[in-house]
PDB file of N, CA and C in Angstrom:
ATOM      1  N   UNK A   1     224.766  34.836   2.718  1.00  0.00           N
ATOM      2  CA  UNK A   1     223.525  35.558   2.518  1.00  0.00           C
ATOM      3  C   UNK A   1     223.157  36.227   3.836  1.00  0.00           C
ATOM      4  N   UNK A   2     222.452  37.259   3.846  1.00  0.00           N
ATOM      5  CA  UNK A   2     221.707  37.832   4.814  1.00  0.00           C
ATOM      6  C   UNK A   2     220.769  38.515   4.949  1.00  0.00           C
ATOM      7  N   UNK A   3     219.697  38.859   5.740  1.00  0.00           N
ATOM      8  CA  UNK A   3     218.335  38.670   5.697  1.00  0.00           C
ATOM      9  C   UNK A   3     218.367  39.452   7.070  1.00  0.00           C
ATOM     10  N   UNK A   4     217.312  40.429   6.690  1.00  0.00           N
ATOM     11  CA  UNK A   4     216.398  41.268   7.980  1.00  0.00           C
ATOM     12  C   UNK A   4     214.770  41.047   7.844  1.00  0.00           C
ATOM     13  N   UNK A   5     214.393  40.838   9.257  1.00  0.00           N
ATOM     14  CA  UNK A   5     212.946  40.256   9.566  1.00  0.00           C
ATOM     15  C   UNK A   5     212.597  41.233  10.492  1.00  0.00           C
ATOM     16  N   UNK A   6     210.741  41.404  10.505  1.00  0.00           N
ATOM     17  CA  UNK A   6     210.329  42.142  11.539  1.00  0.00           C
ATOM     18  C   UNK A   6     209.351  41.019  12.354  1.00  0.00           C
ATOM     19  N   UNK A   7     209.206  41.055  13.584  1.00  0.00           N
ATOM     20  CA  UNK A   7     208.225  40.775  14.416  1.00  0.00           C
ATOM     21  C   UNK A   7     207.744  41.116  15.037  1.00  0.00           C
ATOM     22  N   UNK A   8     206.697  40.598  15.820  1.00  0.00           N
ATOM     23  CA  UNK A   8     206.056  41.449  17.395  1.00  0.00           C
ATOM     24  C   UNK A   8     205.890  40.944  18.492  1.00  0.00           C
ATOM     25  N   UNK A   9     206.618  41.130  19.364  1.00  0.00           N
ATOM     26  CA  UNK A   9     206.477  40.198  20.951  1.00  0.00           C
ATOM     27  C   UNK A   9     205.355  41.219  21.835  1.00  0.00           C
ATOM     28  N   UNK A  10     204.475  40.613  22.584  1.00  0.00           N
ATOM     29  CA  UNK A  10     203.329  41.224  23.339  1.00  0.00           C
ATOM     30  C   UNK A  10     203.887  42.462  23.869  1.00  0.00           C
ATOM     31  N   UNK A  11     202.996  43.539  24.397  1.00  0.00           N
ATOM     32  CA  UNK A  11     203.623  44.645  25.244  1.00  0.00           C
ATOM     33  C   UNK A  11     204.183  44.207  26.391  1.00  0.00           C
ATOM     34  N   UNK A  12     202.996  42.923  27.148  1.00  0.00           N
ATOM     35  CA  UNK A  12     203.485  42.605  28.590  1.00  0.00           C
ATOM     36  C   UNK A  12     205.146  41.318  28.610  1.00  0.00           C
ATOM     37  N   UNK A  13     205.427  41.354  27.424  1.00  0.00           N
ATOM     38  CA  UNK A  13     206.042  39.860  27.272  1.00  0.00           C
ATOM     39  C   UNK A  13     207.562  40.431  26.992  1.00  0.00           C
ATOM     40  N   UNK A  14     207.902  41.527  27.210  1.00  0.00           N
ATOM     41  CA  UNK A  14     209.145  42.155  26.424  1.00  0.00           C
ATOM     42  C   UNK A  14     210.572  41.381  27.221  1.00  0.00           C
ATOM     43  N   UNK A  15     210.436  41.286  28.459  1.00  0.00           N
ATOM     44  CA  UNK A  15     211.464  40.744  29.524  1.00  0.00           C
ATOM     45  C   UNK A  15     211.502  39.180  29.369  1.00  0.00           C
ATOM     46  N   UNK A  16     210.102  38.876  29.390  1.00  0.00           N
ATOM     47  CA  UNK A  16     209.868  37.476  29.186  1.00  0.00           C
ATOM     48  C   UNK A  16     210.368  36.598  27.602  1.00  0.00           C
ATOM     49  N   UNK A  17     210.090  37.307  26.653  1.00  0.00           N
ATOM     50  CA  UNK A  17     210.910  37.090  25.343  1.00  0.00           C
ATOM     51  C   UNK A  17     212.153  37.206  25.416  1.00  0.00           C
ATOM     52  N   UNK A  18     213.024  38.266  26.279  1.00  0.00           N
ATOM     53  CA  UNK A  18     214.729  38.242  26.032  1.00  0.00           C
ATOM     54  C   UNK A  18     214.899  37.010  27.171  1.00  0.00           C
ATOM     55  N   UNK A  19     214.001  36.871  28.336  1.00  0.00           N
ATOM     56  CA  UNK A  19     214.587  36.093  29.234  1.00  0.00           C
ATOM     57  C   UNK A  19     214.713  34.588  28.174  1.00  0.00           C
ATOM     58  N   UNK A  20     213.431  34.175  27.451  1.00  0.00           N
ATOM     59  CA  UNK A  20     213.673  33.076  26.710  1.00  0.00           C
ATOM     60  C   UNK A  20     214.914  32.696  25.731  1.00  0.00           C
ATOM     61  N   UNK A  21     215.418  34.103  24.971  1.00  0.00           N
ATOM     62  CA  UNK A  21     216.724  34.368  24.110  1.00  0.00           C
ATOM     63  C   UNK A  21     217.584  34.161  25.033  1.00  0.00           C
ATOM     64  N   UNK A  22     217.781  34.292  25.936  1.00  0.00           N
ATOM     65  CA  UNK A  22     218.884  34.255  27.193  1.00  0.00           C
ATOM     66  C   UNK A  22     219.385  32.580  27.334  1.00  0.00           C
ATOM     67  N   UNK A  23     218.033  32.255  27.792  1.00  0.00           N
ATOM     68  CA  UNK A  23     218.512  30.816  27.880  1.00  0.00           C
ATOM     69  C   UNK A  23     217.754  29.905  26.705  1.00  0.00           C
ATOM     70  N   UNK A  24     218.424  30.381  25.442  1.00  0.00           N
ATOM     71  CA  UNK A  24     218.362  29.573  24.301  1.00  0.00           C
ATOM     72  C   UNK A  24     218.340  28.163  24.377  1.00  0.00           C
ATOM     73  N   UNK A  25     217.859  27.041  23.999  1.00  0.00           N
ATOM     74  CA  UNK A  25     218.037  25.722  24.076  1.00  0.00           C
ATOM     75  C   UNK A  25     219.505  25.047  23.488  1.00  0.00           C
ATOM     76  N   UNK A  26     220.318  24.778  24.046  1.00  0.00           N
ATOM     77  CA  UNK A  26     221.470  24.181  23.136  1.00  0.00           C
ATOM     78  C   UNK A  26     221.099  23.606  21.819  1.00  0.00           C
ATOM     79  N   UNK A  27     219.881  22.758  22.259  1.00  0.00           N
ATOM     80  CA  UNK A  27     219.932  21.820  20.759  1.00  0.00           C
ATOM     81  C   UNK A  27     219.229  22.750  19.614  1.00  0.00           C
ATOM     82  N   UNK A  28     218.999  23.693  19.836  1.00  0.00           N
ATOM     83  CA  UNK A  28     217.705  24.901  18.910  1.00  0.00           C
ATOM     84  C   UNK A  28     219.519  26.037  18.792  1.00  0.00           C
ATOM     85  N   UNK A  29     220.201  25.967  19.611  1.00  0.00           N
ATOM     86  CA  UNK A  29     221.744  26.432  18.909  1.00  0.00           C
ATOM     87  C   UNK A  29     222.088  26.098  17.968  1.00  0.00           C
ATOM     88  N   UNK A  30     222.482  24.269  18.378  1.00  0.00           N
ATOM     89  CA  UNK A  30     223.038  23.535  17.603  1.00  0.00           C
ATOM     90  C   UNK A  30     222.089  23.626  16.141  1.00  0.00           C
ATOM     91  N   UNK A  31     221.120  23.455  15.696  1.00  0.00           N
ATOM     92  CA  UNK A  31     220.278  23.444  14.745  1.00  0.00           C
ATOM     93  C   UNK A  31     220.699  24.837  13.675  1.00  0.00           C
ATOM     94  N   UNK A  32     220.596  25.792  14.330  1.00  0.00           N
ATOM     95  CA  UNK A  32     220.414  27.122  13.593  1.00  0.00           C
ATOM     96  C   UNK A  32     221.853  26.571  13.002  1.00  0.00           C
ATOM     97  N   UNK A  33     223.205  26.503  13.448  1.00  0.00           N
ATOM     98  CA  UNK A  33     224.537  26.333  13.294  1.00  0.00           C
ATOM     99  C   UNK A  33     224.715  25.322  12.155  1.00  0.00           C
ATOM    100  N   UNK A  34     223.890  24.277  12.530  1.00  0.00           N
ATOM    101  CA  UNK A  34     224.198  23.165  11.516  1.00  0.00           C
ATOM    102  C   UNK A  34     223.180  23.179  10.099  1.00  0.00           C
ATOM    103  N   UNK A  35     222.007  24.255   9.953  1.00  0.00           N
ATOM    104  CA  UNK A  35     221.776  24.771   9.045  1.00  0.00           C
ATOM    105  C   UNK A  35     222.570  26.062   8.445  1.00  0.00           C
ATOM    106  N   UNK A  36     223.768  26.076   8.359  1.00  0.00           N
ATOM    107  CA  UNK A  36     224.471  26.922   8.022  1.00  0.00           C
ATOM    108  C   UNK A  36     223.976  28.605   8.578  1.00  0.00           C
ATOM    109  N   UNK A  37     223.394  28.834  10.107  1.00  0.00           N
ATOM    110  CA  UNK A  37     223.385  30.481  10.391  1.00  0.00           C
ATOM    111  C   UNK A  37     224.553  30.816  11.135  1.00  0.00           C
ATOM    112  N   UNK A  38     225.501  31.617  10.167  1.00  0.00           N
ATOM    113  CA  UNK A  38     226.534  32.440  11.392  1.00  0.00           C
ATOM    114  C   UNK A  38     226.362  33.218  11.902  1.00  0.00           C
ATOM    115  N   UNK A  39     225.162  34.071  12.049  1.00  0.00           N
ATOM    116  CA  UNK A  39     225.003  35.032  12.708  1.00  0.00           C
ATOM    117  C   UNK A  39     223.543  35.487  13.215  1.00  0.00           C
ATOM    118  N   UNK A  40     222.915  35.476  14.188  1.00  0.00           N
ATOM    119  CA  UNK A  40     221.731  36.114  14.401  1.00  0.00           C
ATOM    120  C   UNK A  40     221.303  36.746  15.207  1.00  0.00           C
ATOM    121  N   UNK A  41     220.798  37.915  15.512  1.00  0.00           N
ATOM    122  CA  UNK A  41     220.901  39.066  16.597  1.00  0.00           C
ATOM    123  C   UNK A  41     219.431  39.511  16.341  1.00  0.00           C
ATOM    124  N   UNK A  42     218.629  39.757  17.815  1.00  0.00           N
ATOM    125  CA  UNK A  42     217.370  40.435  17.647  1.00  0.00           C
ATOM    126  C   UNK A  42     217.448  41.535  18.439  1.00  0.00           C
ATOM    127  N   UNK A  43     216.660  42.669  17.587  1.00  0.00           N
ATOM    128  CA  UNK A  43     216.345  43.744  18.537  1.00  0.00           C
ATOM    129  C   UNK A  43     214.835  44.742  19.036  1.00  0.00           C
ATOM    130  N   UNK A  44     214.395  45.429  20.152  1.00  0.00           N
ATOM    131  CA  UNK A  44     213.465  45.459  19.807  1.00  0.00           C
ATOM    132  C   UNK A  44     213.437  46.870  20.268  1.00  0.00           C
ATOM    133  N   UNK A  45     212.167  47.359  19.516  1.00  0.00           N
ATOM    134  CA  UNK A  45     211.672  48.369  19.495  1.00  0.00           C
ATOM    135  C   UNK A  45     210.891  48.591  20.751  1.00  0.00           C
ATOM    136  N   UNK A  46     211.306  49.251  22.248  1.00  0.00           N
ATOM    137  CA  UNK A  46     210.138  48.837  23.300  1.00  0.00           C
ATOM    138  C   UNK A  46     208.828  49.501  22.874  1.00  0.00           C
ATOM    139  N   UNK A  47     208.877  50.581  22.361  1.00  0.00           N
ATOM    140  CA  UNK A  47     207.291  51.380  21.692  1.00  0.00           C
ATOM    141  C   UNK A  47     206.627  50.792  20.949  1.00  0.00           C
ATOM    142  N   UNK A  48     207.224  50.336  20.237  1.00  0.00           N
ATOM    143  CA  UNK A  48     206.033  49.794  19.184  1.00  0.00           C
ATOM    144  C   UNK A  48     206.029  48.319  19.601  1.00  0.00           C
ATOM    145  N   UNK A  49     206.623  47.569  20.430  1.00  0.00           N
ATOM    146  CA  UNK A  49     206.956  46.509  20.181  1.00  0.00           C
ATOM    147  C   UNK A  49     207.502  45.196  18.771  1.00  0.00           C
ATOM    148  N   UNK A  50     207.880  45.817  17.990  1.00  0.00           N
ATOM    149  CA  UNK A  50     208.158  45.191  17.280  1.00  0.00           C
ATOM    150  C   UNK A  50     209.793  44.701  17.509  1.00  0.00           C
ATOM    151  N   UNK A  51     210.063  43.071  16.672  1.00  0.00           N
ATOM    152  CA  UNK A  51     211.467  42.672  16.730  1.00  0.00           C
ATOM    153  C   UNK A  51     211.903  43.197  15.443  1.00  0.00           C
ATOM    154  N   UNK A  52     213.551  42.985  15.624  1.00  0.00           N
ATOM    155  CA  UNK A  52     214.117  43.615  13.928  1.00  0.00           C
ATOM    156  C   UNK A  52     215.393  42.359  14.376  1.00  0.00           C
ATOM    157  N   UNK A  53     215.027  41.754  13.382  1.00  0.00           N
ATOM    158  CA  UNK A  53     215.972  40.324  13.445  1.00  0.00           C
ATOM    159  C   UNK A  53     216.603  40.685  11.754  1.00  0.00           C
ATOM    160  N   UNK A  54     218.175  40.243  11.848  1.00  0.00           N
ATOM    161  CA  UNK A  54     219.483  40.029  11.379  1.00  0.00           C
ATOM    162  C   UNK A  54     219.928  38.799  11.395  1.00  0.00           C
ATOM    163  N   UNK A  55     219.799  38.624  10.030  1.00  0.00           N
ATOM    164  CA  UNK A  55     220.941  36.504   9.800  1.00  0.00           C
ATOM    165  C   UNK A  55     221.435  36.721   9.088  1.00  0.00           C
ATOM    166  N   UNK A  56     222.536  35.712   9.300  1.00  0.00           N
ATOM    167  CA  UNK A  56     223.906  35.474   8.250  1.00  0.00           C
ATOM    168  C   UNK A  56     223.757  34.087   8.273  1.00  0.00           C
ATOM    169  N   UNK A  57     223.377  33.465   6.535  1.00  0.00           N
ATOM    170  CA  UNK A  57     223.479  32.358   6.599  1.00  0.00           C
ATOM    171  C   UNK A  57     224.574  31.879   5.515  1.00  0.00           C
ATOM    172  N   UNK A  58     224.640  30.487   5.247  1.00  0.00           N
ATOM    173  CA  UNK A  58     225.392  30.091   4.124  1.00  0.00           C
ATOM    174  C   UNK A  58     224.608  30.131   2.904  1.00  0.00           C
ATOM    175  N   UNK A  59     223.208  29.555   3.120  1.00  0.00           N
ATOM    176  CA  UNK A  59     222.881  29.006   2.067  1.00  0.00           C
ATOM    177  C   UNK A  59     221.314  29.012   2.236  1.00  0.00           C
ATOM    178  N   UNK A  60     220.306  30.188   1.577  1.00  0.00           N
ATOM    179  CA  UNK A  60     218.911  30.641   1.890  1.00  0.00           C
ATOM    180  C   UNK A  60     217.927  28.746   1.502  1.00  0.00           C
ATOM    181  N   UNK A  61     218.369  28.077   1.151  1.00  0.00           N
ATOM    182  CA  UNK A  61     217.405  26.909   0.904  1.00  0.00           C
ATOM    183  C   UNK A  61     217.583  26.039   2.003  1.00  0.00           C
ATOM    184  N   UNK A  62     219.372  26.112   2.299  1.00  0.00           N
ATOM    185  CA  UNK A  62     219.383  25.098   3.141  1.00  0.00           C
ATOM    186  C   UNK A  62     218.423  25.973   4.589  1.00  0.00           C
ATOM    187  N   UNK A  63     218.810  26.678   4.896  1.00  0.00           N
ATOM    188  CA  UNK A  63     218.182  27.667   6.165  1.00  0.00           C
ATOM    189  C   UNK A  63     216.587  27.346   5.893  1.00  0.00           C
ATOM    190  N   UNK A  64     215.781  27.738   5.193  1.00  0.00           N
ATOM    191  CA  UNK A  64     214.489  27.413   4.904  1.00  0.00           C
ATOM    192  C   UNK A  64     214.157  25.611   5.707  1.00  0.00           C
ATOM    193  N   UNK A  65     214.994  25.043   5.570  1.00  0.00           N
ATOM    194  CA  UNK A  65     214.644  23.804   5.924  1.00  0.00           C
ATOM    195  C   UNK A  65     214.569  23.814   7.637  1.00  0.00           C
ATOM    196  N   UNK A  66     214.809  24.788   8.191  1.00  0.00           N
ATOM    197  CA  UNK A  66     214.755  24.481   9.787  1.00  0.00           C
ATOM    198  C   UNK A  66     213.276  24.194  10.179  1.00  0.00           C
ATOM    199  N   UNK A  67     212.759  25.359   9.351  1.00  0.00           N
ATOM    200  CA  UNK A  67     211.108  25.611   9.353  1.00  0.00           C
ATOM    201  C   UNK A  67     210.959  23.971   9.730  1.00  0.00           C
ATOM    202  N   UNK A  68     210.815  22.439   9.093  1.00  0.00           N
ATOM    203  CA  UNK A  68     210.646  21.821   8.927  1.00  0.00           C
ATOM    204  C   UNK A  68     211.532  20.370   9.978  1.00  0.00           C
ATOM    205  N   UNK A  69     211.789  21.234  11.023  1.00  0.00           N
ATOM    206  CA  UNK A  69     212.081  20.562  11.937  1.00  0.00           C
ATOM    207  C   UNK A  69     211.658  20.081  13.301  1.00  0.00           C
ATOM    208  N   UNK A  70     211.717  18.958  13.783  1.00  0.00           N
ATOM    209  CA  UNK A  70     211.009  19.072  15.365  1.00  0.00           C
ATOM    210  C   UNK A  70     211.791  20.110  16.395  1.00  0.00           C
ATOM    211  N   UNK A  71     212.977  20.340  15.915  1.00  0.00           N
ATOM    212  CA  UNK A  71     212.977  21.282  17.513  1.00  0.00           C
ATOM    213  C   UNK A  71     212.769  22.694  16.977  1.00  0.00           C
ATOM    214  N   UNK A  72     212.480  23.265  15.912  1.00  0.00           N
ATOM    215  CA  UNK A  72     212.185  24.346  15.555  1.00  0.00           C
ATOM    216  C   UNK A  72     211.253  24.430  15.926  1.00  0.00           C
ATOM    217  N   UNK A  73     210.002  23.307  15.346  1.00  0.00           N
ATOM    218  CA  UNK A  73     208.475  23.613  15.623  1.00  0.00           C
ATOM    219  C   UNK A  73     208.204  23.702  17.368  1.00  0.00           C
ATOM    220  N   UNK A  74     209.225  23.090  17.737  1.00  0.00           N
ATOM    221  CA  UNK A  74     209.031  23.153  19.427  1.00  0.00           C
ATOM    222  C   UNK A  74     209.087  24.142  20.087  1.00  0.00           C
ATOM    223  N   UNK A  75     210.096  25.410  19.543  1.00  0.00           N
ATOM    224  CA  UNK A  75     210.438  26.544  19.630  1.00  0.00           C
ATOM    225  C   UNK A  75     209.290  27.351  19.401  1.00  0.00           C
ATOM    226  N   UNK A  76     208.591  27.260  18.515  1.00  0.00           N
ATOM    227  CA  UNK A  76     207.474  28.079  17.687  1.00  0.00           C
ATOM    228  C   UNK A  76     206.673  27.911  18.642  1.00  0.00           C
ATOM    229  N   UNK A  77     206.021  26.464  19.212  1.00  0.00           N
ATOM    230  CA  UNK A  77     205.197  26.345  20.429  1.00  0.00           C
ATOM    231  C   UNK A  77     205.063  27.311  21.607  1.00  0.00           C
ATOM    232  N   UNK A  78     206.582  26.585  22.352  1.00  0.00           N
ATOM    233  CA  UNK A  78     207.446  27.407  23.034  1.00  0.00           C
ATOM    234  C   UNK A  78     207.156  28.879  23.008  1.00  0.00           C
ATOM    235  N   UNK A  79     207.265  29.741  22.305  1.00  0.00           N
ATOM    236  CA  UNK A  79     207.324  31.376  21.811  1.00  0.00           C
ATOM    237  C   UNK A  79     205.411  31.785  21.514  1.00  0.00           C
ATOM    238  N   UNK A  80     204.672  30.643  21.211  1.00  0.00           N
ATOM    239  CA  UNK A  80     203.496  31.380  20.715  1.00  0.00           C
ATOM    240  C   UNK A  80     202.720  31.709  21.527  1.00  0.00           C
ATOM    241  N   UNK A  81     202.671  32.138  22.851  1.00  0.00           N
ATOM    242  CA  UNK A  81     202.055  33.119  23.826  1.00  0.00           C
ATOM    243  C   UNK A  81     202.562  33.797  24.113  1.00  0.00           C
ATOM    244  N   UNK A  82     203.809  34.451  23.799  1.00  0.00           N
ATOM    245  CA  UNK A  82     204.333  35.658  23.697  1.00  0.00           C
ATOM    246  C   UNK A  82     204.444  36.446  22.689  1.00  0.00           C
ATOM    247  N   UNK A  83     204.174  36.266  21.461  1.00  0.00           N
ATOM    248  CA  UNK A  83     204.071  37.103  20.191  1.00  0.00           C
ATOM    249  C   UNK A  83     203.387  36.731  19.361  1.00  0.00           C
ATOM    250  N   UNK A  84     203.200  37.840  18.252  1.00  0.00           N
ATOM    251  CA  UNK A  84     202.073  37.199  16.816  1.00  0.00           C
ATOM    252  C   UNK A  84     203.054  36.036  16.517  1.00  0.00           C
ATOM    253  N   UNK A  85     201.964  35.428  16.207  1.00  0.00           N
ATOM    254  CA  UNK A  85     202.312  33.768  15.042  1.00  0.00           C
ATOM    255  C   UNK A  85     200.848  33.696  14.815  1.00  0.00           C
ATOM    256  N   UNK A  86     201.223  32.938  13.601  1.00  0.00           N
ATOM    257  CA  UNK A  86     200.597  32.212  12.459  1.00  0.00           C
ATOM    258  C   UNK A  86     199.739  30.994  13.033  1.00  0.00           C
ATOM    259  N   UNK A  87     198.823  30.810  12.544  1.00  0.00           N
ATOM    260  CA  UNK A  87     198.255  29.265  12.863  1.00  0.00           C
ATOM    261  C   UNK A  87     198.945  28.061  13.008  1.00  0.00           C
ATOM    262  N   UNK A  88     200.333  27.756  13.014  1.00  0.00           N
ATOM    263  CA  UNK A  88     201.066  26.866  13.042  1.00  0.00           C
ATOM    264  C   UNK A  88     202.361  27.061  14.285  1.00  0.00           C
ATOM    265  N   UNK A  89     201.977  28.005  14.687  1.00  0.00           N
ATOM    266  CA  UNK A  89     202.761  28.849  15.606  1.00  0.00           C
ATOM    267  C   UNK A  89     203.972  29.412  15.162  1.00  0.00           C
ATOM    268  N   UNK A  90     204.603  29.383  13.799  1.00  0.00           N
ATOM    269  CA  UNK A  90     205.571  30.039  13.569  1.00  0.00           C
ATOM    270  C   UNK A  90     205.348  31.416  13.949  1.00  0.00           C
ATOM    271  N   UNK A  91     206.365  32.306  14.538  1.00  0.00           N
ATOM    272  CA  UNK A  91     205.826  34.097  14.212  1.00  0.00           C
ATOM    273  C   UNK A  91     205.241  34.427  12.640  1.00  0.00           C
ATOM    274  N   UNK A  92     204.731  35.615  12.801  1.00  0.00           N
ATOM    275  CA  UNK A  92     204.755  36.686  11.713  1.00  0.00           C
ATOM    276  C   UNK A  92     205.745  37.494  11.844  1.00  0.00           C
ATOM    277  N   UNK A  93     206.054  37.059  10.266  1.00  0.00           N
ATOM    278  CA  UNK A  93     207.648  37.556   9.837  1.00  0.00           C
ATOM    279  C   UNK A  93     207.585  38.013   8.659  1.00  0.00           C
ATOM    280  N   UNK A  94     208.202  39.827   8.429  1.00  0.00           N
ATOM    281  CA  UNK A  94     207.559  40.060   7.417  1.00  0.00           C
ATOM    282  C   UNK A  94     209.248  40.747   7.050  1.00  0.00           C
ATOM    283  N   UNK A  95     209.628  39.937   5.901  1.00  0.00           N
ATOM    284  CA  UNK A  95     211.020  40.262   5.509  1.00  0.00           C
ATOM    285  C   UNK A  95     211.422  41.903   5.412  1.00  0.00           C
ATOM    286  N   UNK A  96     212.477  42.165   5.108  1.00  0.00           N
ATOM    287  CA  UNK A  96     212.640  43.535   5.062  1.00  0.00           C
ATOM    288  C   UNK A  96     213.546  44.159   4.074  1.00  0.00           C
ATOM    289  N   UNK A  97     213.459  44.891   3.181  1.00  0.00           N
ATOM    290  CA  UNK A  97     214.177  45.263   2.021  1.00  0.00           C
ATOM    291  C   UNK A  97     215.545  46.079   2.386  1.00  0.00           C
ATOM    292  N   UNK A  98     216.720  45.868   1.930  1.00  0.00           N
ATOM    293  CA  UNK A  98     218.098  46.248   2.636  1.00  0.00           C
ATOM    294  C   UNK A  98     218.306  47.435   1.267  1.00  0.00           C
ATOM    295  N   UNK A  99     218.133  48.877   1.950  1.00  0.00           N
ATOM    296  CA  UNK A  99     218.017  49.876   1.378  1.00  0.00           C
ATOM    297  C   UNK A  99     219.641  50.781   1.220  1.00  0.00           C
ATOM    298  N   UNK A 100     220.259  50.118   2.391  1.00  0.00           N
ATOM    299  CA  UNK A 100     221.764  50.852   2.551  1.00  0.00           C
ATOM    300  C   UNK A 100     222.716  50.169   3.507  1.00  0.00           C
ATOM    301  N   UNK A 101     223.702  50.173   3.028  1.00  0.00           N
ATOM    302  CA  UNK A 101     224.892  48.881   3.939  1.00  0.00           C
ATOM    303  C   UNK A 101     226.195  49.636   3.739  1.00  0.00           C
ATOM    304  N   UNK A 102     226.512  50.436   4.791  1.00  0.00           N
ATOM    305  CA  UNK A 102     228.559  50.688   4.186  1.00  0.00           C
ATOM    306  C   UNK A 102     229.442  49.703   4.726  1.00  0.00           C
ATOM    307  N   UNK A 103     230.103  49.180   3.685  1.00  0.00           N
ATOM    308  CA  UNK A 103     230.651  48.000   4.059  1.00  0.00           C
ATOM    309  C   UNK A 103     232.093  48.574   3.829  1.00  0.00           C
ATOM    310  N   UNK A 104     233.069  47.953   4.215  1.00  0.00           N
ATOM    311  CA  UNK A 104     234.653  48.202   3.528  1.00  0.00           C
ATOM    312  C   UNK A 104     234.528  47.841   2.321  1.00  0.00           C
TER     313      UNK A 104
END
């Protein structure tokens, strides 16, 4: 399965958000991996600030379950003075409809 997301990291926070992607937490690696994601790449828009996030997972229920983890929610902590989130600190993530793909 795969899935495109939008977000928003602060205007002043743009360096400070990739510096955090940079040095990802191993065990917040290990997690995404062992919820079946093979693939995830963010990019951002510096004008508008918005993110445009890309996953490849195995399996959209099992993936849903990270939400519901301690080192996820630690992450969410982690990240919520640098971008919109939610009252729980997850971001605002507003899925995105896949309009065109040329594939082989």
């Amino acid at each position: 399965m795969k899935k495109a997301i939008r977000m928003r990291v602060f205007s002043d926070k743009h360096e400070e958000y990739k510096k955090r992607h940079d040095e990802l937490w191993p065990e917040m690696r290990k997690l995404l991996k062992s919820y079946g994601c093979t693939k995830y790449s963010i990019w951002l828009d510096e004008g508008t600030h918005y993110l445009f996030g890309y996953l490849e997972f195995e399996d959209e229920e099992l993936f849903a379950k990270t939400a519901d983890t301690v080192i996820n929610r630690k992450w969410w902590d982690y990240m919520a003075d640098i971008m919109d989130t939610n009252p729980d600190h997850s971001p605002v993530s507003v899925d995105l409809t896949e309009v065109f793909e040329l594939a082989d």
